[in-house]
Protein backbone atom coordinates (compact mmCIF):
# COMPACT_ATOMS: atom_id res chain seq x y z
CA UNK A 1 19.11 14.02 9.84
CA UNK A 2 19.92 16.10 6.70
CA UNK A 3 19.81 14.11 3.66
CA UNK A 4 21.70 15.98 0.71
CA UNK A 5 22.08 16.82 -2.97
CA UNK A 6 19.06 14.24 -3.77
CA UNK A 7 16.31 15.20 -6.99
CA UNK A 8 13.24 15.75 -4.64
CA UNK A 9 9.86 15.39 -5.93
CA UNK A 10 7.25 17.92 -5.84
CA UNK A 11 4.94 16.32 -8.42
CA UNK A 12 4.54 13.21 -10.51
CA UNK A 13 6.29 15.26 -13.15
CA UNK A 14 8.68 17.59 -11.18
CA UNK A 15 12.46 16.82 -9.10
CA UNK A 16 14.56 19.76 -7.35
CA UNK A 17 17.75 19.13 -6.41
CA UNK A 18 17.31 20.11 -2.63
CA UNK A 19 18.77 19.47 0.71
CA UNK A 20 16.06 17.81 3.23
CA UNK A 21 16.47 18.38 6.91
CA UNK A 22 14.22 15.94 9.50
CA UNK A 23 13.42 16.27 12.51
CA UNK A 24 11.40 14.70 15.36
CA UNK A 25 9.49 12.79 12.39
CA UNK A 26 9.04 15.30 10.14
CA UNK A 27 10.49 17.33 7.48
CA UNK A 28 11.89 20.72 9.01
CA UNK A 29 13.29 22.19 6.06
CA UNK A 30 13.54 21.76 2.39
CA UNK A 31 16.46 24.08 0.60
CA UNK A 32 20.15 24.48 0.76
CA UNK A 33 21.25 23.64 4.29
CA UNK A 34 24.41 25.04 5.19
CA UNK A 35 27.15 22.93 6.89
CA UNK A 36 28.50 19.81 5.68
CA UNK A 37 26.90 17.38 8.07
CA UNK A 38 24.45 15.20 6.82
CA UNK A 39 23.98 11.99 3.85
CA UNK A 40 24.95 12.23 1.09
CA UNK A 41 21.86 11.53 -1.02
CA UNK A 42 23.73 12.63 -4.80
CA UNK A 43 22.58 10.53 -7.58
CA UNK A 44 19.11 9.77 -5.92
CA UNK A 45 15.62 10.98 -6.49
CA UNK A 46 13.66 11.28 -3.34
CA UNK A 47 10.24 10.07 -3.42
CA UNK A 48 7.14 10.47 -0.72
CA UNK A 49 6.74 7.26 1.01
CA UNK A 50 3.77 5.40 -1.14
CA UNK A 51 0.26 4.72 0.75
CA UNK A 52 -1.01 1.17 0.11
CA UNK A 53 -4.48 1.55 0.47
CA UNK A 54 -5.85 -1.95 1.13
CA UNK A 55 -4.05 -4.69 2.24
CA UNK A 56 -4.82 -8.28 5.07
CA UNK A 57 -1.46 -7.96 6.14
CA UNK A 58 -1.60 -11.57 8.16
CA UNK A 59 -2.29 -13.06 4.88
CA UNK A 60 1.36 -12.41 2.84
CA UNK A 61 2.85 -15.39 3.64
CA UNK A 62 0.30 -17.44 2.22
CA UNK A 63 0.31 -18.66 -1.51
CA UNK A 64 -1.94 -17.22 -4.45
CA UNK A 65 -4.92 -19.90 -4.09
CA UNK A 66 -7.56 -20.79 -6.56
CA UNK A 67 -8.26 -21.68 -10.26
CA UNK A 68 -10.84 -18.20 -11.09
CA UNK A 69 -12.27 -16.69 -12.30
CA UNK A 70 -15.31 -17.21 -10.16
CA UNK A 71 -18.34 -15.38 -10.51
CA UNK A 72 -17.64 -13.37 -7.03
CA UNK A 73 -15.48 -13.54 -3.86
CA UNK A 74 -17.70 -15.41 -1.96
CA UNK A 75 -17.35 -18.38 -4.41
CA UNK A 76 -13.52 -17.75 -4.52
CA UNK A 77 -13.10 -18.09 -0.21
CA UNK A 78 -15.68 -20.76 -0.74
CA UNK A 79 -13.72 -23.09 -3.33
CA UNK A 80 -10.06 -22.75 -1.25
CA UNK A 81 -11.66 -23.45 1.98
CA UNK A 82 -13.08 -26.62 0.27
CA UNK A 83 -9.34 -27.02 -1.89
CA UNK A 84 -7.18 -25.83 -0.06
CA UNK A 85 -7.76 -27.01 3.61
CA UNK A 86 -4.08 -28.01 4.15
CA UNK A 87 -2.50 -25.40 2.75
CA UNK A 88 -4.34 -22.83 4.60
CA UNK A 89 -4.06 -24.53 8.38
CA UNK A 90 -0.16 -24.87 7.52
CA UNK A 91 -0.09 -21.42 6.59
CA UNK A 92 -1.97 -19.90 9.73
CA UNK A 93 0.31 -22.43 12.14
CA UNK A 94 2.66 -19.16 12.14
CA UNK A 95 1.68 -17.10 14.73
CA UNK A 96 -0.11 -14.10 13.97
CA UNK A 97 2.47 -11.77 14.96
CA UNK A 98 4.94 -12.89 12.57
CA UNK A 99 2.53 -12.92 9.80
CA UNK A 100 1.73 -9.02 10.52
CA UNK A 101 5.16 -8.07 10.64
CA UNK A 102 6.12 -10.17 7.45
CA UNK A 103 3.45 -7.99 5.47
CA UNK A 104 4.57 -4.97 6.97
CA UNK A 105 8.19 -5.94 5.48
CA UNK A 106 5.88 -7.04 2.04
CA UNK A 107 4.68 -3.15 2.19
CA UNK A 108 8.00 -1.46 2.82
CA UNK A 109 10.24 -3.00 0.21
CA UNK A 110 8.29 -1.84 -2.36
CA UNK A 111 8.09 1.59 -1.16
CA UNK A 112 5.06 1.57 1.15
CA UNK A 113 5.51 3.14 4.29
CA UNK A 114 1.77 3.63 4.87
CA UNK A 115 -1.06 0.88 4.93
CA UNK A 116 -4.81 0.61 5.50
CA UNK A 117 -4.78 -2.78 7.11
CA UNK A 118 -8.34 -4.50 6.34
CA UNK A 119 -8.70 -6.24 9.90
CA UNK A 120 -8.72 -5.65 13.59
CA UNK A 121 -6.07 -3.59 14.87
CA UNK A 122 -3.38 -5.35 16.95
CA UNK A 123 -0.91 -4.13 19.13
CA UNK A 124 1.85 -4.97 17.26
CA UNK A 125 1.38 -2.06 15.39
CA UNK A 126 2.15 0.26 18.08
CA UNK A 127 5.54 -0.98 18.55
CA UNK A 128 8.40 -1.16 16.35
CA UNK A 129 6.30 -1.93 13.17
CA UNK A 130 7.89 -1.47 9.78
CA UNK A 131 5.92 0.75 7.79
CA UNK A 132 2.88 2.98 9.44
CA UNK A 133 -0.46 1.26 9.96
CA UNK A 134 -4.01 3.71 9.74
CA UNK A 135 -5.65 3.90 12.71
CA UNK A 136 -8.04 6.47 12.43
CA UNK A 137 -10.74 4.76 10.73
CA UNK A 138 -14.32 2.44 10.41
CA UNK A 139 -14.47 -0.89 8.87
CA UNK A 140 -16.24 -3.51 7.82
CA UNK A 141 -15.39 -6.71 5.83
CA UNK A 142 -17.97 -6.63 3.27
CA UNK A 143 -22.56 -6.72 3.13
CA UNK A 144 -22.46 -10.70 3.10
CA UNK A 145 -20.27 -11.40 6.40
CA UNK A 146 -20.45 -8.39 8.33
CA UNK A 147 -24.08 -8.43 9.80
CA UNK A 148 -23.45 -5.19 11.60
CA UNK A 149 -22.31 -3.83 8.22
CA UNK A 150 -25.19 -0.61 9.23
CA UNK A 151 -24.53 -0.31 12.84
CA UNK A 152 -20.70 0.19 12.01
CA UNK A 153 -21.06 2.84 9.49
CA UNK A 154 -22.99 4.47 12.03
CA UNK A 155 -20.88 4.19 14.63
CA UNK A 156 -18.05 5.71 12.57
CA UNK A 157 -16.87 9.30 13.24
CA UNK A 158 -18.30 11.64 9.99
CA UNK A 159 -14.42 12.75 9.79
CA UNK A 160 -12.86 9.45 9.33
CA UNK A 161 -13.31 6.59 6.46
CA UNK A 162 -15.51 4.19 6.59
CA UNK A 163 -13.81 0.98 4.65
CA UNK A 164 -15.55 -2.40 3.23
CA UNK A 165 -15.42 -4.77 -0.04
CA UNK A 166 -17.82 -3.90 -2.02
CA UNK A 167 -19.46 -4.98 -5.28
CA UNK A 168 -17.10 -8.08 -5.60
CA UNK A 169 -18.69 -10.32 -8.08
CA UNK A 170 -19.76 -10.47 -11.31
CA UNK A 171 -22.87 -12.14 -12.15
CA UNK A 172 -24.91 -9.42 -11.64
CA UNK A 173 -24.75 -9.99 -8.10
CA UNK A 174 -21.98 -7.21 -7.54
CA UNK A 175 -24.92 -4.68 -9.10
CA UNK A 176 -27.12 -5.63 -7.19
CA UNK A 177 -25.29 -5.45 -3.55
CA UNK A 178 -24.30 -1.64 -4.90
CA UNK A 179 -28.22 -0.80 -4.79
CA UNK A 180 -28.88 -2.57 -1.52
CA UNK A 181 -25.51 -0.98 0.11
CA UNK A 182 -27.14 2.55 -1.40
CA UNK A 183 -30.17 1.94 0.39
CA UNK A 184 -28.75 1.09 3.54
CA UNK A 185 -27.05 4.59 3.48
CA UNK A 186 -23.45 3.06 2.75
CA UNK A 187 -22.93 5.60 -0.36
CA UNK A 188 -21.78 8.61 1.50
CA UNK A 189 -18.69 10.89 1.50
CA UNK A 190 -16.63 8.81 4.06
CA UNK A 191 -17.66 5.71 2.55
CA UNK A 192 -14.20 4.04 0.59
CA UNK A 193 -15.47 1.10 -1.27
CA UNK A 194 -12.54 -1.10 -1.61
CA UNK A 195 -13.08 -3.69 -5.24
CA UNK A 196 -16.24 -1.94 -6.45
CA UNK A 197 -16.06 -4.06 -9.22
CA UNK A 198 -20.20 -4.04 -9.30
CA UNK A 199 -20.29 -0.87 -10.32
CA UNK A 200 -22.74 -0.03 -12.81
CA UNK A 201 -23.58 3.43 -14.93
CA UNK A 202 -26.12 4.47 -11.75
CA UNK A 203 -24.78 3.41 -8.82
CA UNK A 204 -21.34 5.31 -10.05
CA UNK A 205 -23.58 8.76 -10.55
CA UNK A 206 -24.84 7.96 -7.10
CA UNK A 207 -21.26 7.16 -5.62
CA UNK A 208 -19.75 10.48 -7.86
CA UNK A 209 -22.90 12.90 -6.14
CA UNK A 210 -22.06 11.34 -2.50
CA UNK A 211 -18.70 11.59 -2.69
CA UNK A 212 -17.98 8.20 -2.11
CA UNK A 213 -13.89 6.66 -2.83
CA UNK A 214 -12.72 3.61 -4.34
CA UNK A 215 -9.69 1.35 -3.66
CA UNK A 216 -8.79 -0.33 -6.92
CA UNK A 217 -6.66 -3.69 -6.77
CA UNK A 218 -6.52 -4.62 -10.10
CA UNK A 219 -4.08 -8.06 -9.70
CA UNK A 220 -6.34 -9.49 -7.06
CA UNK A 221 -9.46 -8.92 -9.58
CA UNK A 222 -8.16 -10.27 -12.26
CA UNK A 223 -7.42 -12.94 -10.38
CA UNK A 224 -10.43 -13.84 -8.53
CA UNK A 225 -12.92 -12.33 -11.00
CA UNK A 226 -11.03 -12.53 -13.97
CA UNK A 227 -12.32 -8.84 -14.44
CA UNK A 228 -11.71 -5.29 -12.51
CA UNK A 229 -12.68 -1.51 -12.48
CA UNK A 230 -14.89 -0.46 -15.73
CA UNK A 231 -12.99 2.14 -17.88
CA UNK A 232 -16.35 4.48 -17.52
CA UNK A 233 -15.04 3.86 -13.14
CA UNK A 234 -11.36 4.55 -13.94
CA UNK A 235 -12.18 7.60 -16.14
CA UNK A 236 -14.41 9.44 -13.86
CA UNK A 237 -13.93 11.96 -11.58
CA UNK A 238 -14.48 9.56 -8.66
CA UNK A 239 -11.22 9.50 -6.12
CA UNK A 240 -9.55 6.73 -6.40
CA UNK A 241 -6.45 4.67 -4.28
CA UNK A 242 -4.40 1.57 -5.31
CA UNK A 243 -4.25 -1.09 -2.89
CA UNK A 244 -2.66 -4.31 -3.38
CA UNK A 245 -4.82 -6.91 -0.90
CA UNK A 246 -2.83 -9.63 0.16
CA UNK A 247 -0.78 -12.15 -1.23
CA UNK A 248 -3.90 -14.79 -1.38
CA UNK A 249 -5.04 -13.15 -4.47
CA UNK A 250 -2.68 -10.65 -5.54
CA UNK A 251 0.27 -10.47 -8.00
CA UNK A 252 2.88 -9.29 -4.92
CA UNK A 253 3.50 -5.77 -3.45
CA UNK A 254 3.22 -2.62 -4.45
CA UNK A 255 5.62 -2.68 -7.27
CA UNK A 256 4.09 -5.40 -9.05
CA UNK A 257 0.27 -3.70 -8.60
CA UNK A 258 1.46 -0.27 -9.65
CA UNK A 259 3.16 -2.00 -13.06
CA UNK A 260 -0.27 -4.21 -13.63
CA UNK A 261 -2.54 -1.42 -13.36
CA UNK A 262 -0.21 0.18 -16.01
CA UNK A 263 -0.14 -2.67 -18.35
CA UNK A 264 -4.46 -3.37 -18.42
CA UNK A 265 -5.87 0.27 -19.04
CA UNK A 266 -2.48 2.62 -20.05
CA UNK A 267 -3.07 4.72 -17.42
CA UNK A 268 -1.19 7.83 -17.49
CA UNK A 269 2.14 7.36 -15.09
CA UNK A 270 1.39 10.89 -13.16
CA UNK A 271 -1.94 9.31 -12.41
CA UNK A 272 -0.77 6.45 -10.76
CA UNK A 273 1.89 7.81 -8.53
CA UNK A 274 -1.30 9.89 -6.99
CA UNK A 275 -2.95 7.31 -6.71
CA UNK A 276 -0.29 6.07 -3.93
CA UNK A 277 0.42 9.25 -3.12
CA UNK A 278 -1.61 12.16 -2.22
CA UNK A 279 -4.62 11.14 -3.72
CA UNK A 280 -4.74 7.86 -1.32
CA UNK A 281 -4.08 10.15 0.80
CA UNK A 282 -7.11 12.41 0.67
CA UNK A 283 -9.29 9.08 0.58
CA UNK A 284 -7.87 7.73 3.86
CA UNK A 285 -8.13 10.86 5.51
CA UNK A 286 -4.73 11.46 6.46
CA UNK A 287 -3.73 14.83 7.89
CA UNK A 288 -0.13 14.54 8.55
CA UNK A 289 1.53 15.39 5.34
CA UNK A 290 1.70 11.53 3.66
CA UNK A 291 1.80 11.07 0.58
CA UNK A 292 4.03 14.69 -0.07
CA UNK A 293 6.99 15.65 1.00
CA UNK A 294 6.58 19.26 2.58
CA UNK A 295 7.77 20.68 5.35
CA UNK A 296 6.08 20.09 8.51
CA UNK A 297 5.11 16.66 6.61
CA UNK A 298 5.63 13.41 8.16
CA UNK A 299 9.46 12.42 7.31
CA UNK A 300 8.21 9.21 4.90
CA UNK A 301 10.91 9.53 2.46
CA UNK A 302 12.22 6.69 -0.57
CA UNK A 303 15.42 6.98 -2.32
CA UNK A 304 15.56 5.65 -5.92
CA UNK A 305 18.39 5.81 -8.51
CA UNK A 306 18.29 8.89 -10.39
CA UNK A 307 18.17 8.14 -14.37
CA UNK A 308 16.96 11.63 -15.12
CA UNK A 309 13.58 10.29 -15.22
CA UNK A 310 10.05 12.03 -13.58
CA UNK A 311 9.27 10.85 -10.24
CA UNK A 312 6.04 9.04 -11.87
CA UNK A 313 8.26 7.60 -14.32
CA UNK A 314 11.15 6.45 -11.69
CA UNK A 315 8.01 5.15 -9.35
CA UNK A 316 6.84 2.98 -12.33
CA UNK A 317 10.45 1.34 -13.24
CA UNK A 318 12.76 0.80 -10.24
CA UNK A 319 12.25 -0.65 -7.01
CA UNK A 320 13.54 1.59 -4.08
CA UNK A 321 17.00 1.50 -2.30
CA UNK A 322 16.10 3.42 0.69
CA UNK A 323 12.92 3.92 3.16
CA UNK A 324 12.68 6.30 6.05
CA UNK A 325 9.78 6.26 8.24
CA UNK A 326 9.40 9.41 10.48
CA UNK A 327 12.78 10.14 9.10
CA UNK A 328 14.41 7.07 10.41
CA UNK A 329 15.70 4.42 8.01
CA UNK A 330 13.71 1.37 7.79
CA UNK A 331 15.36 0.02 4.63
CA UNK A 332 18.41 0.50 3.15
CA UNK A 333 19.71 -1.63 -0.46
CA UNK A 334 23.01 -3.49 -0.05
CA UNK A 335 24.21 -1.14 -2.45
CA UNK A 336 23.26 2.24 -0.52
CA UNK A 337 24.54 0.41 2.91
CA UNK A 338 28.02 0.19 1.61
CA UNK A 339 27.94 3.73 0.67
CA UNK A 340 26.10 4.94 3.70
CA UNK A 341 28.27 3.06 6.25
CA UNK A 342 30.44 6.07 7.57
CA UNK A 343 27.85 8.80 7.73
CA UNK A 344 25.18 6.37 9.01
CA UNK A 345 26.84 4.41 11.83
CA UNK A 346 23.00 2.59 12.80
CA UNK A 347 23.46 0.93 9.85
CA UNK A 348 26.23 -1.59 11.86
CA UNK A 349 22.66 -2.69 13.65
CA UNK A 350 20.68 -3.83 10.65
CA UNK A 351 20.02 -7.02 9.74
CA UNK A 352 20.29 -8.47 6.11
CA UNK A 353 17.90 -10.27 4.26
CA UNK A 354 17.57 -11.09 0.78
CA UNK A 355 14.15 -11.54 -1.08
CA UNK A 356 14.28 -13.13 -4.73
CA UNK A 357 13.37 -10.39 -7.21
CA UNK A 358 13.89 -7.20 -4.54
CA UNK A 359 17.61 -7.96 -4.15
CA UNK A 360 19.59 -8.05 -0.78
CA UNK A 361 18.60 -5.31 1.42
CA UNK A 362 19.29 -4.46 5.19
CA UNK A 363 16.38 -3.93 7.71
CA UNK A 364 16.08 -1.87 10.64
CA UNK A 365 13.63 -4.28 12.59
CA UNK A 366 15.23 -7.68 12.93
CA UNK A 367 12.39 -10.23 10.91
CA UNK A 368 10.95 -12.92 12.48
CA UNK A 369 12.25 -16.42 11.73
CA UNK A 370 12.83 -16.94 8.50
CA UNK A 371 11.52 -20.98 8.42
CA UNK A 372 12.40 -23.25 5.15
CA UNK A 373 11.04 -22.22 1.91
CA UNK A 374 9.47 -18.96 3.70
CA UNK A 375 7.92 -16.95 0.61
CA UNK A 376 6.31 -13.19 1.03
CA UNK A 377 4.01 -12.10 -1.44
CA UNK A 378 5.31 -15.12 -3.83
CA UNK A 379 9.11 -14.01 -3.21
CA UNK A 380 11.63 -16.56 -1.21
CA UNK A 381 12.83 -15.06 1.17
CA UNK A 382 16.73 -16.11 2.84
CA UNK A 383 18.88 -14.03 5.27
């Protein structure tokens, strides 16, 4: 596929206008390509596909539950397990499948075409999933309910990340899980702490002289602990990815966590876009070009309307119209599809949905049933 005349960006601050040329799943070339053949991408700025860096994707059809803040995550799952019974057998009476592939639709809507998924693998991902799932990594839910929390870490190849919640209270409890998960050997250069909330002035020296990462969620945080990442966290040196966590806790997708991480510390706009771009990249490990668009880079492409605006400033005030994964569209706006029809004749084959607040859009992979009063991420969804 050659995709044409589209602003690409090259940074959170800088667009060519380029031709991009895919191929097998990745970009080929980037340039002028000669010939006519191809999409016409004009009046678009191409983004990388975004990295979501921590989400349960089996939990986005559920509603936000609890009254926080609590004084850690423990007392959160403890309170809507005693609250919420009803509501939370109802919502697991959908089968798991459909649940995954309903927050892989969550993720790719807003842009995400890759996510850590915080739970077993399951073979749905190796089929026709919507957005890219990680494989290549350890995990661990958290110190309190993973007993083999050690023996995991161990067990987890030097070269790949080891992932847990970490830190995820507030009462001095979250410090105090940071020292034991320091002596247990857990602060180490694979080691990608997702909440960290606990953080304290030493255990962040230690995690900043290991080499450790952080996920940052801010929504789900704020929600459950009515408190997130320290400035003294956010303004260090230590790498950092966004992740949204799932819709239990969280404000919705990617969109909405990229805006509320914005709004509560005024981060800068270039920082952000890394931090669901290349720099979630370099925490997760991943080696195939994600979170760029270069060639010989994995083809995870988003189209957005071109105001003349950065690509950090586009990623921070439009939703996307268009998603490619491994160069094949996965999303496409109502909008775009009309436009698209007679250069992209597999768009005949996609299946339209509409999602209150993302607009009507057409999907490559046909979504499960859509059941009365279905809501993803706190969205109603309607075909």
């Amino acid at each position: 596929m050659i995709l044409r005349g589209a602003r690409v960006a090259l940074s959170p601050e800088r667009a060519e206008r380029l031709d991009v040329a895919t191929a097998h799943g990745s970009v080929k070339t980037m340039g002028r390509v000669p010939g006519r053949k191809g999409v016409d991408c004009s009046g678009y700025l191409m983004l990388p596909g975004l990295i979501n860096a921590h989400d349960h994707l089996e939990f986005n059809l559920f509603p936000r539950l609890g009254n926080g803040p609590y004084e850690s995550a423990s007392a959160w799952a403890r309170d809507i397990h005693n609250r919420f019974r009803e509501t939370i057998q109802e919502a697991l009476e959908v089968p798991l499948r459909e649940r995954l592939v309903w927050g892989g639709i969550k993720n790719l809507i807003s842009g995400v075409t890759t996510v850590c998924h915080h739970n077993p693998w399951n073979e749905v991902f190796d089929g026709r999933f919507p957005v890219r799932a990680v494989r290549a990594l350890g995990w661990a839910h958290s110190l309190e309910f993973s007993a083999d929390l050690r023996e995991r870490y161990v067990s987890c190849p030097a070269n790949r990340p080891f992932i847990f919640h970490a830190g995820e209270a507030t009462n001095g409890a979250g410090k105090r899980e940071m020292h034991i998960l320091a002596g247990l050997g857990l602060f180490a250069a694979n080691s990608v702490m997702v909440h960290a909330v606990g953080l304290d002035r030493e255990s962040l020296a230690l995690a900043r002289v290991r080499g450790c990462s952080v996920v940052w969620c801010p929504s789900s945080n704020l929600f459950t602990l009515g408190k997130t990442l320290s400035r003294s966290v956010l303004k260090s040196d230590l790498p950092i990815a966004l992740g949204t966590d799932s819709a239990l806790t969280a404000e919705g997708d990617m969109i909405d966590e990229l805006r509320v991480a914005r709004q509560i510390c005024g981060m800068s706009e270039a920082r952000l876009y890394r931090m669901t771009t290349d720099a979630a990249a370099r925490v997760l490990r991943l080696s195939h070009g994600e979170g760029a668009i270069q060639a010989g880079g994995v083809a995870d492409l988003l189209l957005f309307r071109d105001r003349g605006l950065t690509p950090a400033q586009t990623l921070l005030s439009q939703v996307p119209e268009a998603a490619l994964v491994g160069g094949v569209p996965q999303m496409v706006s109502a909008d775009l599809a009309t436009a698209w029809r007679t250069s992209l004749r597999q768009l005949s084959r996609f299946h339209r949905v509409t999602i209150r607040g993302r607009g009507t859009m057409y999907l490559r992979l046909k979504t499960p049933p859509i059941r009365e009063g279905l809501s993803l991420a706190g969205r109603l969804v309607a075909a």
